[in-house]
Protein backbone atom coordinates (compact mmCIF):
# COMPACT_ATOMS: atom_id res chain seq x y z
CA UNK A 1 -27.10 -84.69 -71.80
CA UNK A 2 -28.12 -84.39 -68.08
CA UNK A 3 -24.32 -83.32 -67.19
CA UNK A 4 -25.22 -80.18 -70.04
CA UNK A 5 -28.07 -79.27 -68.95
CA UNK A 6 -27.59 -77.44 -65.52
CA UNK A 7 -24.88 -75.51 -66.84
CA UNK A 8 -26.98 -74.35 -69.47
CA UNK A 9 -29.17 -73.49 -67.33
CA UNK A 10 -26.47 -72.08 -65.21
CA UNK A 11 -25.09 -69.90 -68.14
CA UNK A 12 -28.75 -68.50 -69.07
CA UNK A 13 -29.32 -67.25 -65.52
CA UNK A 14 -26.14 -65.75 -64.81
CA UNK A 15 -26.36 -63.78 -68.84
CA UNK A 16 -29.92 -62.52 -67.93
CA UNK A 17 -28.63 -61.17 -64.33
CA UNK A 18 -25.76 -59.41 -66.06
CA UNK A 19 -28.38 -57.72 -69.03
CA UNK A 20 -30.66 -56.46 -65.21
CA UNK A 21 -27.94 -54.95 -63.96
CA UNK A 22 -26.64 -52.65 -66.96
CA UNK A 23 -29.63 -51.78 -67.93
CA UNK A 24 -30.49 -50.41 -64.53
CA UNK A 25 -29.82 -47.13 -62.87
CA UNK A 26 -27.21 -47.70 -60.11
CA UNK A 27 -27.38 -46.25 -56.77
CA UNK A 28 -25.53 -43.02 -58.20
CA UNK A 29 -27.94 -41.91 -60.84
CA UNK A 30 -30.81 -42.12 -58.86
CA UNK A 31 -29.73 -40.29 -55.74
CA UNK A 32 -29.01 -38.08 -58.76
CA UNK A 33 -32.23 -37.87 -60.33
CA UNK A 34 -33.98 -37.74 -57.00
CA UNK A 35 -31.52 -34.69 -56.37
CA UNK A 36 -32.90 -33.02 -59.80
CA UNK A 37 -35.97 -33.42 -58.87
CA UNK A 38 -36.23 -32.19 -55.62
CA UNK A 39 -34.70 -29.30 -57.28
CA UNK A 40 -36.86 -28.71 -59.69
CA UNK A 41 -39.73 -28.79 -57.11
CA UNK A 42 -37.38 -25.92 -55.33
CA UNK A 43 -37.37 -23.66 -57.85
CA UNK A 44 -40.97 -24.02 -58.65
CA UNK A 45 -42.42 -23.22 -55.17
CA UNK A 46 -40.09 -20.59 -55.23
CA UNK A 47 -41.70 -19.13 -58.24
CA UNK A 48 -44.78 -19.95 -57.19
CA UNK A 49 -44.28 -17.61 -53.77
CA UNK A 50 -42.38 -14.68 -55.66
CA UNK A 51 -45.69 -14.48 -58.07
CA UNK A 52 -47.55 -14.75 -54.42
CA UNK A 53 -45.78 -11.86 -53.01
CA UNK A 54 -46.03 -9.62 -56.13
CA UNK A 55 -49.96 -9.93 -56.07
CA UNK A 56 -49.90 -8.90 -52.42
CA UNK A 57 -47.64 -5.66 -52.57
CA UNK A 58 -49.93 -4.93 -55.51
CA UNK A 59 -52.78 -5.11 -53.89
CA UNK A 60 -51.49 -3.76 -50.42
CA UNK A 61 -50.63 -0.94 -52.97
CA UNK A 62 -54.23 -0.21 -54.26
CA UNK A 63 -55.61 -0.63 -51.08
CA UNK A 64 -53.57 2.14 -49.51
CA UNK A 65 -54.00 3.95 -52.77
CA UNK A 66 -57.78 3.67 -52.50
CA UNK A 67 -57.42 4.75 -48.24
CA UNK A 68 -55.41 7.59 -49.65
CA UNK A 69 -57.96 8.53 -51.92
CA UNK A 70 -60.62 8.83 -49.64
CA UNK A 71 -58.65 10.80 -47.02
CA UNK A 72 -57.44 13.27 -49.20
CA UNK A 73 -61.25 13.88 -50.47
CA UNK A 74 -62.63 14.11 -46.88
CA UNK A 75 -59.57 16.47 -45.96
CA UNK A 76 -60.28 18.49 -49.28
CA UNK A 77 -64.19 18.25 -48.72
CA UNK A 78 -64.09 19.38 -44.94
CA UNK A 79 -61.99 21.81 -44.88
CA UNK A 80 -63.67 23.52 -47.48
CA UNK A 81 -67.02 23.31 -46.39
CA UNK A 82 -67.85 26.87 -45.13
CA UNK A 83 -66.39 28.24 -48.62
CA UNK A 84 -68.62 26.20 -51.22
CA UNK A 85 -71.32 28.69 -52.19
CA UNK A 86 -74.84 28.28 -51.43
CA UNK A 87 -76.20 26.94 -55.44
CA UNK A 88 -79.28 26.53 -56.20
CA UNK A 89 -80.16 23.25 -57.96
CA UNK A 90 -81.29 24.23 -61.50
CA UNK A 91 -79.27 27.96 -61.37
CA UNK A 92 -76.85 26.45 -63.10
CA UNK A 93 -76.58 26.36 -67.19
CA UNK A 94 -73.31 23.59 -66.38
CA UNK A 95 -75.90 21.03 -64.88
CA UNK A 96 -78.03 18.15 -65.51
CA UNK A 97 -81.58 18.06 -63.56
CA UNK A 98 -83.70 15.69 -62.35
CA UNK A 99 -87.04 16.32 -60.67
CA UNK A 100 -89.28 19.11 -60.08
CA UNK A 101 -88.79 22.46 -59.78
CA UNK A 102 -91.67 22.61 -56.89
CA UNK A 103 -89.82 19.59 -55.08
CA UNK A 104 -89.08 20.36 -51.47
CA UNK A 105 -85.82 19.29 -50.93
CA UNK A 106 -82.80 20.09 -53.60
CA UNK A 107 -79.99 18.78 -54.14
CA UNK A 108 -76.68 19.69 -55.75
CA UNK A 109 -73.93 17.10 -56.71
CA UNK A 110 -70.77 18.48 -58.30
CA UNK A 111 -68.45 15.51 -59.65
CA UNK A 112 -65.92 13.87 -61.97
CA UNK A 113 -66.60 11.06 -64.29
CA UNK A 114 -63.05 9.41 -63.40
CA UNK A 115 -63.05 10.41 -59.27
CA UNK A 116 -63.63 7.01 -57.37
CA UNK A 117 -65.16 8.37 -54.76
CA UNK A 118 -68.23 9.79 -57.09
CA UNK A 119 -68.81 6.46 -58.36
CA UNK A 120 -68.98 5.42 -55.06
CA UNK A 121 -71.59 7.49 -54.15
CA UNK A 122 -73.67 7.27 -57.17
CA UNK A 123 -73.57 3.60 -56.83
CA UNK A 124 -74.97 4.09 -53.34
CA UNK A 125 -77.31 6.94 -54.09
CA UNK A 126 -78.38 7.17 -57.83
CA UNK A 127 -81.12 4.78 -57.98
CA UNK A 128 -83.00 6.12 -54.59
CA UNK A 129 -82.30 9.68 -55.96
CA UNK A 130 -83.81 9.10 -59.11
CA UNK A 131 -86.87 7.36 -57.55
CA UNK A 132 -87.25 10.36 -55.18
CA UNK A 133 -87.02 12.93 -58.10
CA UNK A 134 -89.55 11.07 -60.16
CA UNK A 135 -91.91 10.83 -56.45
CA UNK A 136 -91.72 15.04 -56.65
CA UNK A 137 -89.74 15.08 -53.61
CA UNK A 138 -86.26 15.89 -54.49
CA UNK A 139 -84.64 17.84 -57.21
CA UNK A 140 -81.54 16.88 -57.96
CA UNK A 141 -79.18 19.05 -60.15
CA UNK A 142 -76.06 16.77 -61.26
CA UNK A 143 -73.15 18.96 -61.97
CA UNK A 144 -70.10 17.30 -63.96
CA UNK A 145 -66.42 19.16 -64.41
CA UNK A 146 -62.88 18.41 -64.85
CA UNK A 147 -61.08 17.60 -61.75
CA UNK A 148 -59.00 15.18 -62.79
CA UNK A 149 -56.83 15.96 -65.49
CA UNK A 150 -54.06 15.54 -64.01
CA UNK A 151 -54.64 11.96 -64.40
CA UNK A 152 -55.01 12.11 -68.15
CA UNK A 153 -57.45 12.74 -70.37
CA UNK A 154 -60.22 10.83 -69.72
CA UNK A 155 -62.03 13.62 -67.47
CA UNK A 156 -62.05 16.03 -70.02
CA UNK A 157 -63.26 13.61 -72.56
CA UNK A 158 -66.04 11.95 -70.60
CA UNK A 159 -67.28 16.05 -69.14
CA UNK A 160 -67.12 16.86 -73.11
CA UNK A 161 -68.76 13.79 -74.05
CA UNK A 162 -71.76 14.49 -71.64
CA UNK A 163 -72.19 17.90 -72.82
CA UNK A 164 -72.57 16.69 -76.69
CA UNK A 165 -75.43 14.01 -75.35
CA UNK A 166 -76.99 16.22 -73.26
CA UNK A 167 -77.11 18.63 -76.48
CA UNK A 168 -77.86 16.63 -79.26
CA UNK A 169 -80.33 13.92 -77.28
CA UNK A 170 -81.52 15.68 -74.20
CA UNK A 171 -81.60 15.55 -70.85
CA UNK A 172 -83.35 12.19 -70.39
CA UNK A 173 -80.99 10.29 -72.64
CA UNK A 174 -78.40 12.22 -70.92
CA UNK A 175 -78.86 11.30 -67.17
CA UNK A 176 -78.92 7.76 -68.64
CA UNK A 177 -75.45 8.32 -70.41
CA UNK A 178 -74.31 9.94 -67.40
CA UNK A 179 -75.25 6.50 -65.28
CA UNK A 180 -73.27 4.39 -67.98
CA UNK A 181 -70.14 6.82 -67.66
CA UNK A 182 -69.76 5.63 -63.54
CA UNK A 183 -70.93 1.95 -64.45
CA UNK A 184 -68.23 1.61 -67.05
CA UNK A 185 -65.71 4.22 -64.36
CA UNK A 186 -62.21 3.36 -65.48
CA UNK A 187 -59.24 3.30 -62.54
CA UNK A 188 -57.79 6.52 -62.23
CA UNK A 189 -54.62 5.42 -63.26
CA UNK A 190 -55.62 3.64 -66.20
CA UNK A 191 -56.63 2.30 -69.00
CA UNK A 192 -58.63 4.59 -70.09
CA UNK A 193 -61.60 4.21 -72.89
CA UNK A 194 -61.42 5.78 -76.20
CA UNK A 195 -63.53 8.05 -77.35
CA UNK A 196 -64.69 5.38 -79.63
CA UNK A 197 -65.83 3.67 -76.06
CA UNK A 198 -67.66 6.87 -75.13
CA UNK A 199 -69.91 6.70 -78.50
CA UNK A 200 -70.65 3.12 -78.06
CA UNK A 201 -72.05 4.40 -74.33
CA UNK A 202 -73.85 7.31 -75.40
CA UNK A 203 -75.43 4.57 -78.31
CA UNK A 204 -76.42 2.25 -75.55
CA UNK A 205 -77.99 5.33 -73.60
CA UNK A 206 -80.30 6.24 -76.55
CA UNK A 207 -78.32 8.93 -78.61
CA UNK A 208 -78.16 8.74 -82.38
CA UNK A 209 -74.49 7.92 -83.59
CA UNK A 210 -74.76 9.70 -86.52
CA UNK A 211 -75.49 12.93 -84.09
CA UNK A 212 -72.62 12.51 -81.40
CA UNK A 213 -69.89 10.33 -82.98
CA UNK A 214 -68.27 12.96 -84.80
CA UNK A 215 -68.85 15.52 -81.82
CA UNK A 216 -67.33 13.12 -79.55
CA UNK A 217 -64.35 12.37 -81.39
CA UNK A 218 -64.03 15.92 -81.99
CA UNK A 219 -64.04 17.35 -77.98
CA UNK A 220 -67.13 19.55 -79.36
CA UNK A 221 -68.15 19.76 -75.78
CA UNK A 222 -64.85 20.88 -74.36
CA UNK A 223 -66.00 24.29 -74.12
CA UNK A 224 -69.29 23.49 -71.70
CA UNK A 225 -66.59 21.04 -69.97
CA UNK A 226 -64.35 24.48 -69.45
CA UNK A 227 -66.85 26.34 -68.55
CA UNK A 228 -68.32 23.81 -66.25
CA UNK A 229 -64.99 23.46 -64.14
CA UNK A 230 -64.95 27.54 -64.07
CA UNK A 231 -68.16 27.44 -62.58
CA UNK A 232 -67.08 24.97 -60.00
CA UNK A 233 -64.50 26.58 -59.31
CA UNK A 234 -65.93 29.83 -58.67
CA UNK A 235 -68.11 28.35 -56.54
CA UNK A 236 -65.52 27.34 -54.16
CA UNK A 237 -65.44 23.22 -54.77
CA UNK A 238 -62.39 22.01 -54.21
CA UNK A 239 -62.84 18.04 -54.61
CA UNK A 240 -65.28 15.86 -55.78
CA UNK A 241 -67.98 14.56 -55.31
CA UNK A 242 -69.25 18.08 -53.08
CA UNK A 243 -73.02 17.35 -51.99
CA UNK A 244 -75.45 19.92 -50.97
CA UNK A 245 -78.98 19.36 -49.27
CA UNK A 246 -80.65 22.97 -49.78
CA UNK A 247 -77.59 25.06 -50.03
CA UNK A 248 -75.78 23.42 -47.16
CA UNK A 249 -73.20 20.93 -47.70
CA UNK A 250 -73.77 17.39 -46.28
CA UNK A 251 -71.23 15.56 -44.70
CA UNK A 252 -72.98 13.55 -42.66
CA UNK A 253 -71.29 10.03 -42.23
CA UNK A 254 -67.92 8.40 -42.81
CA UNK A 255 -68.43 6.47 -45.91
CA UNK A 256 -69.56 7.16 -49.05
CA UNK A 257 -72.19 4.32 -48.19
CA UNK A 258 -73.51 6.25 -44.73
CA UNK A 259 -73.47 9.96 -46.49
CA UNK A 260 -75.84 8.70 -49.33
CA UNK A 261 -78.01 6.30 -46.58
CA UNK A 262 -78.11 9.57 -44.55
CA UNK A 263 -79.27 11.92 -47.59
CA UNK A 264 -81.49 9.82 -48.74
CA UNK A 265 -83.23 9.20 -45.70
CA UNK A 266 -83.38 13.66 -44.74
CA UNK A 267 -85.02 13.69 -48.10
CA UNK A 268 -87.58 10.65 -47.87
């Protein structure tokens, strides 16, 4: 029995070495696997770089779009300045009005719902304008039209839209409805809201739907919007938004941020 033993032994050792062995990966398979993985890893940063660069040329893209924009409104602005014609805030029958007619300073904005630039400015301005108007100091005659078209059709819905609030809920709801158009300022490019959207807004501004939904959805107001951008026109504006401070345009400063700082402050 103790001759048996050790090979016994002997024979249980050596079996359980031989199961080790096939049942682990040899040298091959995992230079092979480590191969795959690295791989793997490969393709993902490279994936993970293309989806970098795409987000940078797209945003390197609507920044220059965005520089564009502005340079082709100060080149359209500027050179056009000695051509806009002298209006009066509250002449016009294609305007929205704020403040007294005694005020001592006036002010006339012409703009597009969809241009950039105008929400720019009334971002910068509207609030300080507003408080001015309602201090007696200012009036301030807001003057919408369709620039923008060629865009889509967003312009000429939101000008239309304004005209049926202004109409059917008056000026007060309006100027509100008119704020809410340049918070809610789509890109130019796109999407654009429905006219669905629009009601919604002019809701939220104080309207009655029952009074504007139908008007809204039906471009009632295109013909004020028409007439609007005829009147602009005439009046020698060639881009949006033109600014005048008693009859004069004002161009003073480089930004849409300095020009309203710089109003604001001639009027205070």
């Amino acid at each position: 029995m103790a001759w048996f033993q050790p090979a016994l032994r002997r024979t249980t050792y050596v079996g359980s070495m031989s199961t080790d062995s096939a049942s682990s990966p040899s040298r091959k398979e995992k230079r092979e696997a480590r191969a795959a993985k690295a791989a793997a890893e490969l393709e993902a940063l490279r994936k993970k770089q293309a989806r970098k660069s795409i987000i940078t040329v797209v945003a390197v893209v609507a920044v220059i779009a965005v520089i564009v924009g502005g340079l082709v409104w100060f080149s359209l602005n500027r050179s056009g300045g000695d051509e806009i014609t002298a209006a009066k805030a509250g002449s016009s029958e294609h305007g929205l009005v704020i403040g007294p007619d005694d005020a001592p300073r006036k002010v006339v904005i012409y703009e597009d719902f969809l241009c950039p630039v105008c929400g720019d400015f009334e971002a910068a301005s509207g609030e300080d304008l507003a408080e001015l108007a309602a201090e007696g100091k200012v009036q301030v005659d807001y003057r919408p039209f369709i620039l923008l078209d060629r865009f889509g059709p967003y312009s000429e819905l939101a000008t239309s839209s304004f005209a049926v609030v202004q109409e059917e809920a008056g000026s007060q709801v309006a100027k509100k409805f008119h704020d809410l158009l340049f918070e809610n300022q789509p890109s130019e490019t796109g999407p654009y809201p429905e006219a669905a959207d629009l009601v919604d807004l002019a809701v939220e501004a104080g309207a009655e739907e029952s009074a504007v939904k139908d008007r809204i959805e039906n471009l009632d107001g295109k013909a004020w919007a028409d007439a609007a951008t005829a009147a602009a026109t005439a009046d020698g504006v060639q881009g949006t938004p033109t600014i005048l401070l008693d009859g004069e345009q004002f161009l003073e400063g480089n930004t849409m941020e300095e020009i309203a700082a710089n109003l604001v402050e001639q009027i205070s």
